[in-house]
Protein backbone atom coordinates (compact mmCIF):
# COMPACT_ATOMS: atom_id res chain seq x y z
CA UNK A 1 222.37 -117.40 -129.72
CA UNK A 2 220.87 -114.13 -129.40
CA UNK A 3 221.51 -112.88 -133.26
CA UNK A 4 219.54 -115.48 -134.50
CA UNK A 5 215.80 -114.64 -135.28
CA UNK A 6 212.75 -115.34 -133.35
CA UNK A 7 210.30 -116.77 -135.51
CA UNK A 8 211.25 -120.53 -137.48
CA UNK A 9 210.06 -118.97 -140.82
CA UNK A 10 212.42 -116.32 -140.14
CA UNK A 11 215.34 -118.94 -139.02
CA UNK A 12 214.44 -120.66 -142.30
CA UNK A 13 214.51 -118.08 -144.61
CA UNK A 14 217.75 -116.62 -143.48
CA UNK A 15 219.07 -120.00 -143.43
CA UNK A 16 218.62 -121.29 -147.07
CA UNK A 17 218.98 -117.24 -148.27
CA UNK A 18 222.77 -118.14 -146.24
CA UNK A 19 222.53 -121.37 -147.95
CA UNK A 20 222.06 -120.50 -151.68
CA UNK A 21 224.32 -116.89 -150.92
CA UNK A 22 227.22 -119.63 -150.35
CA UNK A 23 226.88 -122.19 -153.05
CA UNK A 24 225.88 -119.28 -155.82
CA UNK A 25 228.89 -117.20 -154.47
CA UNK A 26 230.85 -120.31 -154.37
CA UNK A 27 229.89 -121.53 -158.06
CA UNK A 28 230.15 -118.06 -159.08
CA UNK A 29 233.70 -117.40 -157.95
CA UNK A 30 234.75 -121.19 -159.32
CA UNK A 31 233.81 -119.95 -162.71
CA UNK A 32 235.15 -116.70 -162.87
CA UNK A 33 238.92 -118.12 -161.32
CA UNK A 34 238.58 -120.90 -163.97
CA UNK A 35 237.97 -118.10 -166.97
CA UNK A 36 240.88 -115.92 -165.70
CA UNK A 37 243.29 -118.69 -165.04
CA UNK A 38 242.32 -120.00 -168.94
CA UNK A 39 242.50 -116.47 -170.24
CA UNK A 40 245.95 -115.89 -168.39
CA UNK A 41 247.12 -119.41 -169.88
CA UNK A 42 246.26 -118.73 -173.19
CA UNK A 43 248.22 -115.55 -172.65
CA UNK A 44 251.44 -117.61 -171.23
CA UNK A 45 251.01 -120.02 -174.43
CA UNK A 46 251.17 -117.03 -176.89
CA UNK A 47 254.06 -115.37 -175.01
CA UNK A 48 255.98 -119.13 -175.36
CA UNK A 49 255.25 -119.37 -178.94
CA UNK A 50 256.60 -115.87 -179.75
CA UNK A 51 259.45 -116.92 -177.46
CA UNK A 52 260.07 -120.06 -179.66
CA UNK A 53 261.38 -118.14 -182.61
CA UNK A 54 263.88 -116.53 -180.56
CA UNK A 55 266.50 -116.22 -182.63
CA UNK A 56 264.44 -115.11 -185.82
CA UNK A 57 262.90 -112.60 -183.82
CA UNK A 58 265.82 -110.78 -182.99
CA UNK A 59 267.61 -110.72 -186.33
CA UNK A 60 264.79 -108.72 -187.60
CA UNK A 61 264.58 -106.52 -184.66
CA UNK A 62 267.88 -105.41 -185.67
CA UNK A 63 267.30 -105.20 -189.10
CA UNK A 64 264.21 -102.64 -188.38
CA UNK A 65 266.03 -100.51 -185.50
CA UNK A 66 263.57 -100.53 -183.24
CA UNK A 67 260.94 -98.66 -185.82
CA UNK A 68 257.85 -100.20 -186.94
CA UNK A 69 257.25 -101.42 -190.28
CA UNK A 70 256.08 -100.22 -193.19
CA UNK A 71 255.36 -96.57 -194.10
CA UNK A 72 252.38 -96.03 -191.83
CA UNK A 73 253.35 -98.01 -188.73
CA UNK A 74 250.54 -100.66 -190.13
CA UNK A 75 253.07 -102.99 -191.50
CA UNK A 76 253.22 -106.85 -190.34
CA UNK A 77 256.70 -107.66 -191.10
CA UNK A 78 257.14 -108.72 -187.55
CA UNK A 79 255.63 -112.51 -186.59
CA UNK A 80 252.34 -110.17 -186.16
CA UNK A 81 253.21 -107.62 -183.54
CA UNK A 82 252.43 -104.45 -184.68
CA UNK A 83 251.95 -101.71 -182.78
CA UNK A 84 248.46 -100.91 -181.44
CA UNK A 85 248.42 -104.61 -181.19
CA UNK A 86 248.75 -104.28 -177.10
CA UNK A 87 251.66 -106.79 -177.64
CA UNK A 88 255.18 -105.46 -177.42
CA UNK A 89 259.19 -107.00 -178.19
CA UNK A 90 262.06 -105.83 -176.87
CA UNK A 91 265.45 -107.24 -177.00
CA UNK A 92 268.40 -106.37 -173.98
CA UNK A 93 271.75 -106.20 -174.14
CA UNK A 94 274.12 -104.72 -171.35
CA UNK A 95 271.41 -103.65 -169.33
CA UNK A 96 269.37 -101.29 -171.92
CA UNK A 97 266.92 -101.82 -175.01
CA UNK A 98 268.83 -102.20 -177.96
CA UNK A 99 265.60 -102.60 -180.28
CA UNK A 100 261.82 -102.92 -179.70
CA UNK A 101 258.79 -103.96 -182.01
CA UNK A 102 255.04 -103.65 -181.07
CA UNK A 103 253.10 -101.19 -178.70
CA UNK A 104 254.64 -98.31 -176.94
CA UNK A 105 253.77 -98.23 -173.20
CA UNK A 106 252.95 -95.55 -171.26
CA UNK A 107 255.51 -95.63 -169.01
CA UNK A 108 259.15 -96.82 -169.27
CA UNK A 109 259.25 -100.73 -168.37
CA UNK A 110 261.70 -102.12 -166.11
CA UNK A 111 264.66 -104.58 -167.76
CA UNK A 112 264.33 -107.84 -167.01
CA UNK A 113 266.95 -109.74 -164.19
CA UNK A 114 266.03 -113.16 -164.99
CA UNK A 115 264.42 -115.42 -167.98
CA UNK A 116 261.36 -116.71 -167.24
CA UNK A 117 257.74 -115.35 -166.52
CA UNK A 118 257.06 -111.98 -164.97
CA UNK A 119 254.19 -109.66 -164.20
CA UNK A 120 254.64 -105.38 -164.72
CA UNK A 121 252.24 -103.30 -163.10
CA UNK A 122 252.99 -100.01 -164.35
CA UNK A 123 250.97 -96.17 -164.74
CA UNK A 124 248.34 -98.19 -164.34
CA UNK A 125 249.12 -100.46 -166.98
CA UNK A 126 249.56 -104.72 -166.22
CA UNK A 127 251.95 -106.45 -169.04
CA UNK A 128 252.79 -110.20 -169.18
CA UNK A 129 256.34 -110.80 -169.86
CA UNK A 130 258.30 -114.00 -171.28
CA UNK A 131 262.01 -113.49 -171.04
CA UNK A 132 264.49 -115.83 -172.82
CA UNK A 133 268.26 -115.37 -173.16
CA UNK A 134 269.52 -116.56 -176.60
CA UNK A 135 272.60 -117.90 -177.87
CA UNK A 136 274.87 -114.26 -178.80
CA UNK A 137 274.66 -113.47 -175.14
CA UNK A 138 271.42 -110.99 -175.61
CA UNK A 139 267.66 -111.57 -173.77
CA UNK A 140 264.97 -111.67 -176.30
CA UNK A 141 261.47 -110.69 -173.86
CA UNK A 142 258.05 -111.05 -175.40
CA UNK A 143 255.56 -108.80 -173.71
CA UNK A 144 251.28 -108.81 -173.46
CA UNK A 145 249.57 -106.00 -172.24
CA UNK A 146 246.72 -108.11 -170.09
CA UNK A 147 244.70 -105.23 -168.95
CA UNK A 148 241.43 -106.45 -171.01
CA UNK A 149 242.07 -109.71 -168.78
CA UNK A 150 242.38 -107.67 -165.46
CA UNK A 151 238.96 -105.62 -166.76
CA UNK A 152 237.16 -109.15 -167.69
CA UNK A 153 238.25 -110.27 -164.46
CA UNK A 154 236.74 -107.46 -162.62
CA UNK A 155 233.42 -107.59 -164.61
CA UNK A 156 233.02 -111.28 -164.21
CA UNK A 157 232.95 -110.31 -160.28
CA UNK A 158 230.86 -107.71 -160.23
CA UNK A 159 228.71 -109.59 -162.42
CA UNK A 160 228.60 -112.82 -159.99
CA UNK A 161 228.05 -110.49 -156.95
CA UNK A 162 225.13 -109.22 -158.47
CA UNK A 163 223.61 -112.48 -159.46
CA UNK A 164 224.34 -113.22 -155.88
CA UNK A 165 222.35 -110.95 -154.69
CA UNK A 166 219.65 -110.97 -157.09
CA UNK A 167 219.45 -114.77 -155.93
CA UNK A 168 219.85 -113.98 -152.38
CA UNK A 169 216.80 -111.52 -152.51
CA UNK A 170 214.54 -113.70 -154.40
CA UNK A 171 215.33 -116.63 -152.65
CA UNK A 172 214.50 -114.68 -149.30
CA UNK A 173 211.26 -113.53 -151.07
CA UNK A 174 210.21 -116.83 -152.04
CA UNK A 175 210.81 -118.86 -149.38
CA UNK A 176 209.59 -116.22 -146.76
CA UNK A 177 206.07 -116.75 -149.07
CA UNK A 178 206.73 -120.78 -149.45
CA UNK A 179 207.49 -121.37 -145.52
CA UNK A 180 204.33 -119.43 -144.94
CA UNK A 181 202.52 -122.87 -146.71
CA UNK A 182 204.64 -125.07 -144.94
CA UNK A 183 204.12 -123.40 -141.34
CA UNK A 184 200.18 -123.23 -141.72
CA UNK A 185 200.10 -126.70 -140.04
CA UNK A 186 202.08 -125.40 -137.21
CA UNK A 187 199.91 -122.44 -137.19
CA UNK A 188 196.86 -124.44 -136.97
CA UNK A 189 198.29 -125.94 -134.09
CA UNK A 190 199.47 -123.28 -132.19
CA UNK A 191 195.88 -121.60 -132.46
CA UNK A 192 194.05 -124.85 -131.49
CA UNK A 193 196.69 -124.94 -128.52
CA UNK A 194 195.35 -121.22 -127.46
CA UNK A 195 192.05 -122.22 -128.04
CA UNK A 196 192.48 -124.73 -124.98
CA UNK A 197 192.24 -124.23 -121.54
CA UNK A 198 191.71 -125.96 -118.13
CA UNK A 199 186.98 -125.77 -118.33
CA UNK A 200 187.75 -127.01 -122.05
CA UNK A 201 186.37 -130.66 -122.22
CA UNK A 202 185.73 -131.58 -125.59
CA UNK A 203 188.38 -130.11 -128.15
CA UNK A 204 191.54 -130.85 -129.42
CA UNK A 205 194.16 -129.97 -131.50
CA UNK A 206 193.19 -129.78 -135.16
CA UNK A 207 193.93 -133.09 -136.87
CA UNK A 208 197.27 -132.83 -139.46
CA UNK A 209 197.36 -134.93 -142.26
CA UNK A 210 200.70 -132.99 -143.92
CA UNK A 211 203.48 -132.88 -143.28
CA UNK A 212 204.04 -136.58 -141.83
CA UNK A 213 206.47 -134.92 -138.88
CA UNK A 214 203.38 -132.55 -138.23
CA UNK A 215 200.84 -135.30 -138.59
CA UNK A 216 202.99 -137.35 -136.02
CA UNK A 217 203.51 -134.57 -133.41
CA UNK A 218 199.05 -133.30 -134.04
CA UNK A 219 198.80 -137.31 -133.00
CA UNK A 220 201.33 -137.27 -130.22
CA UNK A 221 199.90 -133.55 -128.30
CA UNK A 222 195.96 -135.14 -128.66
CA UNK A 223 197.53 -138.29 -127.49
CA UNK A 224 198.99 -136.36 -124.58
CA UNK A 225 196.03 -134.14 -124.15
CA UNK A 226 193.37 -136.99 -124.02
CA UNK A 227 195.79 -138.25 -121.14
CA UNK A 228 195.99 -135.29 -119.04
CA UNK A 229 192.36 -134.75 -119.65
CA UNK A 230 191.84 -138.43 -117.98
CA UNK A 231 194.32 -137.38 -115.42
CA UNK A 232 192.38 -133.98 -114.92
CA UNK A 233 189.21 -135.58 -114.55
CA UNK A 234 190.17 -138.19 -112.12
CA UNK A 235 191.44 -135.93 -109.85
CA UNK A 236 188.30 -133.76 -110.17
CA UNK A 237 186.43 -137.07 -109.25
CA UNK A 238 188.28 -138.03 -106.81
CA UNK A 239 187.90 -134.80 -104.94
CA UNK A 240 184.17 -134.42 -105.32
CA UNK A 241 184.09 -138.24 -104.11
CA UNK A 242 185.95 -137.34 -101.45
CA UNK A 243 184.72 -134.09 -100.26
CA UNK A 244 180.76 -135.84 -100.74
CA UNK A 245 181.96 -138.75 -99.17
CA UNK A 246 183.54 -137.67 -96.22
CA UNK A 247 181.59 -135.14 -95.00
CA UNK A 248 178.80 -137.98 -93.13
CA UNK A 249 181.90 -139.73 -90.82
CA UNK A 250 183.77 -136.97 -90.89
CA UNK A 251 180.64 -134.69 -88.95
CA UNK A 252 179.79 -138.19 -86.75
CA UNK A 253 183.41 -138.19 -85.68
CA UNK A 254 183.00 -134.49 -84.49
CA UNK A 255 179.80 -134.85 -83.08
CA UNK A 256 181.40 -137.59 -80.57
CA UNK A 257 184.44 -135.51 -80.01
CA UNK A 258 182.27 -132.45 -79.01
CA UNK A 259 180.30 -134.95 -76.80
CA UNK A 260 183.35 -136.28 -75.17
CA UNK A 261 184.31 -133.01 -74.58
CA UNK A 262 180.98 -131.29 -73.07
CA UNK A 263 180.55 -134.18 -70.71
CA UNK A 264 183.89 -135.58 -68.92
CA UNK A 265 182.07 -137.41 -66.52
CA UNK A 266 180.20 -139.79 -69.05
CA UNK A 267 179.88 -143.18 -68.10
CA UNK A 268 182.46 -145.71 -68.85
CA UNK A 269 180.14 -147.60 -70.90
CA UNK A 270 178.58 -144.96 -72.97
CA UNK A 271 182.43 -143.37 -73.47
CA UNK A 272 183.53 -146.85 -74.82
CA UNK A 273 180.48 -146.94 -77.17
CA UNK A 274 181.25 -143.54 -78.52
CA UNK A 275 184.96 -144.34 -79.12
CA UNK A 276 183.74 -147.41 -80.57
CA UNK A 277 182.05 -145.54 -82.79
CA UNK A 278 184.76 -143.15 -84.08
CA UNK A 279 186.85 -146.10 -84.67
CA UNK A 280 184.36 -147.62 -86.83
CA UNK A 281 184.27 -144.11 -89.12
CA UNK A 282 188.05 -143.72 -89.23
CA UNK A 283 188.18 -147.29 -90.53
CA UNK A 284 185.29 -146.24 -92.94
CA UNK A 285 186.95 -143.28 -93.66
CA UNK A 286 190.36 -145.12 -94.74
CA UNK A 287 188.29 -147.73 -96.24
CA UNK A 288 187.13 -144.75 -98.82
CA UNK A 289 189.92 -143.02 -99.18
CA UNK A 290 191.74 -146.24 -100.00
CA UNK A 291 189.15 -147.03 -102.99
CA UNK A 292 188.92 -143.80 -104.45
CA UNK A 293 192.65 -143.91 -104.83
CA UNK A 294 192.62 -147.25 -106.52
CA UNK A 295 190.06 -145.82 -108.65
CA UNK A 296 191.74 -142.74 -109.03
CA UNK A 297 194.84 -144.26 -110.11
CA UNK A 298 192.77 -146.88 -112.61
CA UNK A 299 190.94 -143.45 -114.11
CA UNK A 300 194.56 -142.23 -115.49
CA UNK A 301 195.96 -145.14 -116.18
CA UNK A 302 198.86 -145.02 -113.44
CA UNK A 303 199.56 -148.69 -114.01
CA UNK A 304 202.55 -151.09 -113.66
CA UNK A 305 204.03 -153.17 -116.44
CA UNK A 306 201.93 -156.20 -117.33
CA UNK A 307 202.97 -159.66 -116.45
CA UNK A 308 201.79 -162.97 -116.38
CA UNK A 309 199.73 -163.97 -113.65
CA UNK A 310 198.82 -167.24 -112.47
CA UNK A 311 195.36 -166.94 -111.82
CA UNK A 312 194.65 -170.28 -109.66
CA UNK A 313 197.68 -169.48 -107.67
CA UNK A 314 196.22 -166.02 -106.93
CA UNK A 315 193.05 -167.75 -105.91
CA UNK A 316 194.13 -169.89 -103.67
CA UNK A 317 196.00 -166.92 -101.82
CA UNK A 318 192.94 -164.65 -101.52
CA UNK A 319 190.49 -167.54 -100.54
CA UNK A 320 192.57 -168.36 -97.41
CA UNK A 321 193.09 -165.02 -96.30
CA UNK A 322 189.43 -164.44 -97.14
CA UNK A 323 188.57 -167.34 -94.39
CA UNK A 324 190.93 -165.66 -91.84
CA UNK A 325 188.41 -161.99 -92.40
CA UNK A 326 185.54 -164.03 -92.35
CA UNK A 327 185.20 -167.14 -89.96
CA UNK A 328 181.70 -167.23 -90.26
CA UNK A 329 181.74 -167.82 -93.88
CA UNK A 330 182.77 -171.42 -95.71
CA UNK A 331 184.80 -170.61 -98.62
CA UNK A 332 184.52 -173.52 -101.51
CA UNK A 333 187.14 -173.01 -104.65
CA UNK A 334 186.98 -175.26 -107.70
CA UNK A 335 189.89 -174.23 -110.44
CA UNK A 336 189.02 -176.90 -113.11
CA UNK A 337 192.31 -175.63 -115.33
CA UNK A 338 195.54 -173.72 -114.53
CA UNK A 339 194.82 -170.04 -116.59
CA UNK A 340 197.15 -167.34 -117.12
CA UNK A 341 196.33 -163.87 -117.92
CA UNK A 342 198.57 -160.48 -118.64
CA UNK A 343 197.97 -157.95 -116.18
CA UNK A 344 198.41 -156.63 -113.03
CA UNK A 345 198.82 -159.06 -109.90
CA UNK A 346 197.82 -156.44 -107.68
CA UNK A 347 194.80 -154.92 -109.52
CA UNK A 348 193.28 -158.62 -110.21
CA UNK A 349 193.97 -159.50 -106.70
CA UNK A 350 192.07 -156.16 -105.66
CA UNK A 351 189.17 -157.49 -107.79
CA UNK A 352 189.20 -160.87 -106.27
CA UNK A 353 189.19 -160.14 -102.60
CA UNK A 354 186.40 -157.34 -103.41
CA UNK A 355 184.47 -160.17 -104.99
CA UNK A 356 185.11 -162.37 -102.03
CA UNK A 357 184.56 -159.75 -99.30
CA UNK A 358 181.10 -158.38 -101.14
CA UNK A 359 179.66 -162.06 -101.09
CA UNK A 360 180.88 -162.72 -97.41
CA UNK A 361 178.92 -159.61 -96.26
CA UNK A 362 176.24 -159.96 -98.20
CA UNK A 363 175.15 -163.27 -97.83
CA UNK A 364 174.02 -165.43 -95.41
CA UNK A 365 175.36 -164.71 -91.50
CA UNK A 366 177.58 -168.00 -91.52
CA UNK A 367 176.84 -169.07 -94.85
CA UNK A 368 178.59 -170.27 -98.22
CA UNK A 369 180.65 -168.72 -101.13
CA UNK A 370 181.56 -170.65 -104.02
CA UNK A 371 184.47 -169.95 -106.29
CA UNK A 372 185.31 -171.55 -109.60
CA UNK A 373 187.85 -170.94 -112.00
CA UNK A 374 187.34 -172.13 -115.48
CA UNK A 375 188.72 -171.82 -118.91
CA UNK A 376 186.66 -171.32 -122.57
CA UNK A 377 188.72 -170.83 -125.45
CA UNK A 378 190.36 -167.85 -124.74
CA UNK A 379 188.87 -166.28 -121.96
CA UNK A 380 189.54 -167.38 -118.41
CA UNK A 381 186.48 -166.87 -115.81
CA UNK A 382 185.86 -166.19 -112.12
CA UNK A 383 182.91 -166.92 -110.63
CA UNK A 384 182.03 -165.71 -106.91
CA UNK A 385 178.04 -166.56 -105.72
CA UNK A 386 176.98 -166.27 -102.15
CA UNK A 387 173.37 -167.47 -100.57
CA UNK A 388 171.95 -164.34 -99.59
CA UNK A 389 168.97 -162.49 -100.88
CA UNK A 390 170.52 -161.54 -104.33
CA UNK A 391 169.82 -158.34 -106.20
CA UNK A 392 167.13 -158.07 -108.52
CA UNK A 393 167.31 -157.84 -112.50
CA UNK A 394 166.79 -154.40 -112.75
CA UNK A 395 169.26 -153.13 -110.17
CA UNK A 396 172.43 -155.43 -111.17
CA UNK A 397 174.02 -153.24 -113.79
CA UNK A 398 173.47 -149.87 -111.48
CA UNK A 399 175.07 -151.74 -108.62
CA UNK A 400 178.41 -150.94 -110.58
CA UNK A 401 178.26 -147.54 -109.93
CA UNK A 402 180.22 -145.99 -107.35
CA UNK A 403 178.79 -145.32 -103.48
CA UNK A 404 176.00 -147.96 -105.16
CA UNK A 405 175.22 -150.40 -102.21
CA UNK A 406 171.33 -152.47 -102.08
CA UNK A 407 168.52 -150.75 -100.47
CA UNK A 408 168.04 -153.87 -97.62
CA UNK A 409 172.12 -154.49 -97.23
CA UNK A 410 172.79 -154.63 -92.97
CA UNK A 411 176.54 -154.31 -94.03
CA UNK A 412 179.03 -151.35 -93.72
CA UNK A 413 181.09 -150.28 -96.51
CA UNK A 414 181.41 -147.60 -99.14
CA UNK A 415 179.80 -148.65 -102.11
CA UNK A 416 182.81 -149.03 -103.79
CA UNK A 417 183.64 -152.76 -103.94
CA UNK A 418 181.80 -153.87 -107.18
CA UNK A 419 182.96 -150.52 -109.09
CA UNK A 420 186.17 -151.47 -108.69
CA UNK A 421 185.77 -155.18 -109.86
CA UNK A 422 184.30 -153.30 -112.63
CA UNK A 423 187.11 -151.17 -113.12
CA UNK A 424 189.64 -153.64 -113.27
CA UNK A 425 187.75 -155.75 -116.04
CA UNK A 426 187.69 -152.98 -117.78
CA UNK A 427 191.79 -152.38 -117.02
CA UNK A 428 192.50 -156.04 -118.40
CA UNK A 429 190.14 -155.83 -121.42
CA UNK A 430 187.45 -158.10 -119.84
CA UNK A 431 184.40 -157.53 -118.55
CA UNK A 432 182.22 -158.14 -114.44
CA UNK A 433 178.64 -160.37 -115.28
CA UNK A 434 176.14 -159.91 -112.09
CA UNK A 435 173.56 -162.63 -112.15
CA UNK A 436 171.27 -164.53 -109.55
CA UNK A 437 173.18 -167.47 -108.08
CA UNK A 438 172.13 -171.30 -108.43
CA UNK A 439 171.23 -170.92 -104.73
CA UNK A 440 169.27 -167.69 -104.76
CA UNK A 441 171.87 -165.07 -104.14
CA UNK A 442 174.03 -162.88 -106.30
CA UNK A 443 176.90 -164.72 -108.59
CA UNK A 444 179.44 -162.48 -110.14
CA UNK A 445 181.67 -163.23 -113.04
CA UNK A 446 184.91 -161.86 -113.67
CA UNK A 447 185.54 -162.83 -117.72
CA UNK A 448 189.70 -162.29 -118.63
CA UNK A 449 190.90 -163.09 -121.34
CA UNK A 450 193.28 -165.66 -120.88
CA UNK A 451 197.15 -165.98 -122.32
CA UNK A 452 197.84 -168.69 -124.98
CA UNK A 453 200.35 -171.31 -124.27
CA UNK A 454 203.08 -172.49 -126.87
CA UNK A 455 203.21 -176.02 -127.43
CA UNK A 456 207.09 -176.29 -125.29
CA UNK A 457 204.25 -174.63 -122.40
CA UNK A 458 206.45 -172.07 -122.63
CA UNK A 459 203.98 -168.23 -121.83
CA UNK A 460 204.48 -165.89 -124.17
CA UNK A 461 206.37 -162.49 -122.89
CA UNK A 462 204.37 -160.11 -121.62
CA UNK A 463 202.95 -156.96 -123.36
């Protein structure tokens, strides 16, 4: 709708100015109709009482001969109709005025054709007329000039259409000033809105307490704004991850190419060891790219629905594939309880085969790994410990950092294998313990906490 203004304070005010124009118009027009139609009835209920002495009334119109009474035309032998009294009797026989009592109008008044109420317009004149036949065969009509009604009635309107302007144009005036109050909020917001941009880290939107819909849409935009900001810096993570990452296999892989190249009579054995070699980067290379999109995605929250998972079941699953990776290795699981948590079945299971992998490679050559699954209370644990060297004290909580791997470690990988164990604690509301193992070597514990069973052992739904 193009007519309608820009601005809301303008769509406002020109809606409750429309408003109150109506309803004062309205009320205005309801009262002056009800005043008319009263002064008009009162008129009609004279005009029937005169009427009522019908007979009377025209005994002494003959008697006077159609003059007024008394010497100076002041006299009041006439039921009160005198003339100058804007009231005016006539009585009709064979179509003319045989005799007439009261005021003399301006103009000639047309004979009545029927009894019954009538209306005369006339030189500018309006007369109410009552018309009633009597019993000799004559038509007695009683007669009101009502032009003071017509006048009242036009004053009465003008009178309302000023008021309803008045009221439209302070109305207009005060709510133009009033929506200016109620619209700060939304101005605040707007200008904190400006005030943001894609370098901005730290600021929000101003924090509404008033209006409650305000308050409730400040809350929702920072709600939305800390989530793009997540989402924002993520992606900005993930890039410089990549781009840092990347750039050591990526350079190896050209360096063989360009070998490969320059010399097409290399040996077969030093050409196999050179492809060998670029396979082993592209596998790094999705290796990395694979974590920092799990990470990535973790970073801005771009998770499923929660559900119950079955934590020994999921166990038992990435154990045995765990054994097919690593031959070498003896896996050993203990699950002392059945636990369930709420979360993600394939986040947890990321965790777990991380935890199983990183103690595999890190420990002994054809070594050990012991998993357990217990329950405390409410929080369900998973403990992973290998035989190998361990990590000292003071580098266990940096080993959670990303592209993080130990200064003596003979293993490939990316560094990113504990971070996202970490990660995914965090995800489910738990938290990744590193600690020396029993045996010597590292023992990591994944602490969930665990779902509550009914007593039918029934789960509860899921979040």
């Amino acid at each position: 709708m193009r007519w309608l203004p820009r601005s809301l304070r303008s769509r406002i005010t020109a809606a409750v100015v429309l408003l109150v124009t109506v309803v004062v118009g309205l009320a205005g027009l309801v009262i002056v109709v009800r005043i008319d139609h009263r002064d008009r009835t009162d008129v009609d209920r004279q005009l029937a009482a005169r009427a009522e002495k019908g007979d009377q009334d025209a005994d002494k119109l003959r008697d006077q001969g159609g003059h007024p009474s008394g010497d100076d035309g002041t006299g009041d032998d006439y039921g009160g109709l005198l003339a100058g009294s804007q009231s005016l009797v006539r009585l009709v026989s064979g179509g003319k005025v045989i005799a007439q009592h009261g005021e003399t109008p301006t103009a000639p008044l047309p004979l009545p054709a029927r009894d019954g109420y009538r209306t005369i317009d006339t030189d500018g004149q309006t007369w109410r007329s009552l018309t009633r036949s009597l019993s000799t065969g004559e038509r007695l009509e009683v007669l009101q000039d009502i032009d003071p009604i017509e006048r009242r009635l036009a004053d009465n309107t003008a009178i309302v259409a000023a008021v309803t302007l008045l009221a439209a144009l302070a109305t207009a005036g005060g709510v133009w000033l009033l929506t200016r109050i109620i619209l700060q909020p939304l101005e605040r917001l707007r200008t904190g809105a400006l005030a943001i941009s894609a370098d901005t880290a730290g600021p929000q939107l101003p924090a509404v307490t008033r209006p409650q819909e305000v308050a409730d849409l400040s809350r929702a935009l920072n709600g939305m704004l800390d989530q793009l900001r997540v989402s924002m810096d993520s992606t900005r993570r993930f890039t410089a991850d990549a781009g840092h990452e990347l750039r050591t296999p990526l350079t190896s892989i050209g360096v063989t190419l360009e070998t490969l190249q320059r010399n097409p009579d290399l040996p077969a054995p030093q050409r196999a060891r050179a492809l060998e070699a670029m396979s082993a980067e592209h596998r790094r290379i999705t290796a990395l790219l694979t974590g920092l999109q799990t990470l990535a995605r973790g970073d801005a929250h771009a998770l499923p629905e929660r559900a119950p998972v079955a934590l020994a079941e999921l166990l038992e699953a990435a154990v045995t594939h765990a054994a097919h990776r690593h031959p070498a290795i003896t896996y050993r699981l203990t699950a002392d309880s059945p636990a369930t948590v709420h979360g993600w079945p394939v986040g947890l299971r990321l965790a777990v085969d991380n935890l199983l992998d990183n103690a595999a490679l890190h420990g002994r050559p054809d070594g050990t790994v012991e998993v357990r699954l217990d329950r405390a209370a409410d929080t369900v644990r998973i403990t992973v410990g290998d035989d190998g060297p361990g990590i000292p004290a003071d580098r266990q909580q940096a080993m959670k950092a990303r592209f993080t791997r130990g200064a003596r470690t003979r293993s490939p990988g990316s560094g990113l294998g504990l971070a996202l164990v970490d990660q995914q604690a965090h995800l489910h509301h738990g938290t990744l313990h590193l600690a020396p193992g029993p045996t010597g070597g590292l023992e990591a514990t994944l602490s969930l906490p665990s779902t509550p069973e009914d007593e039918s052992g029934e789960r509860p739904a899921p979040d």
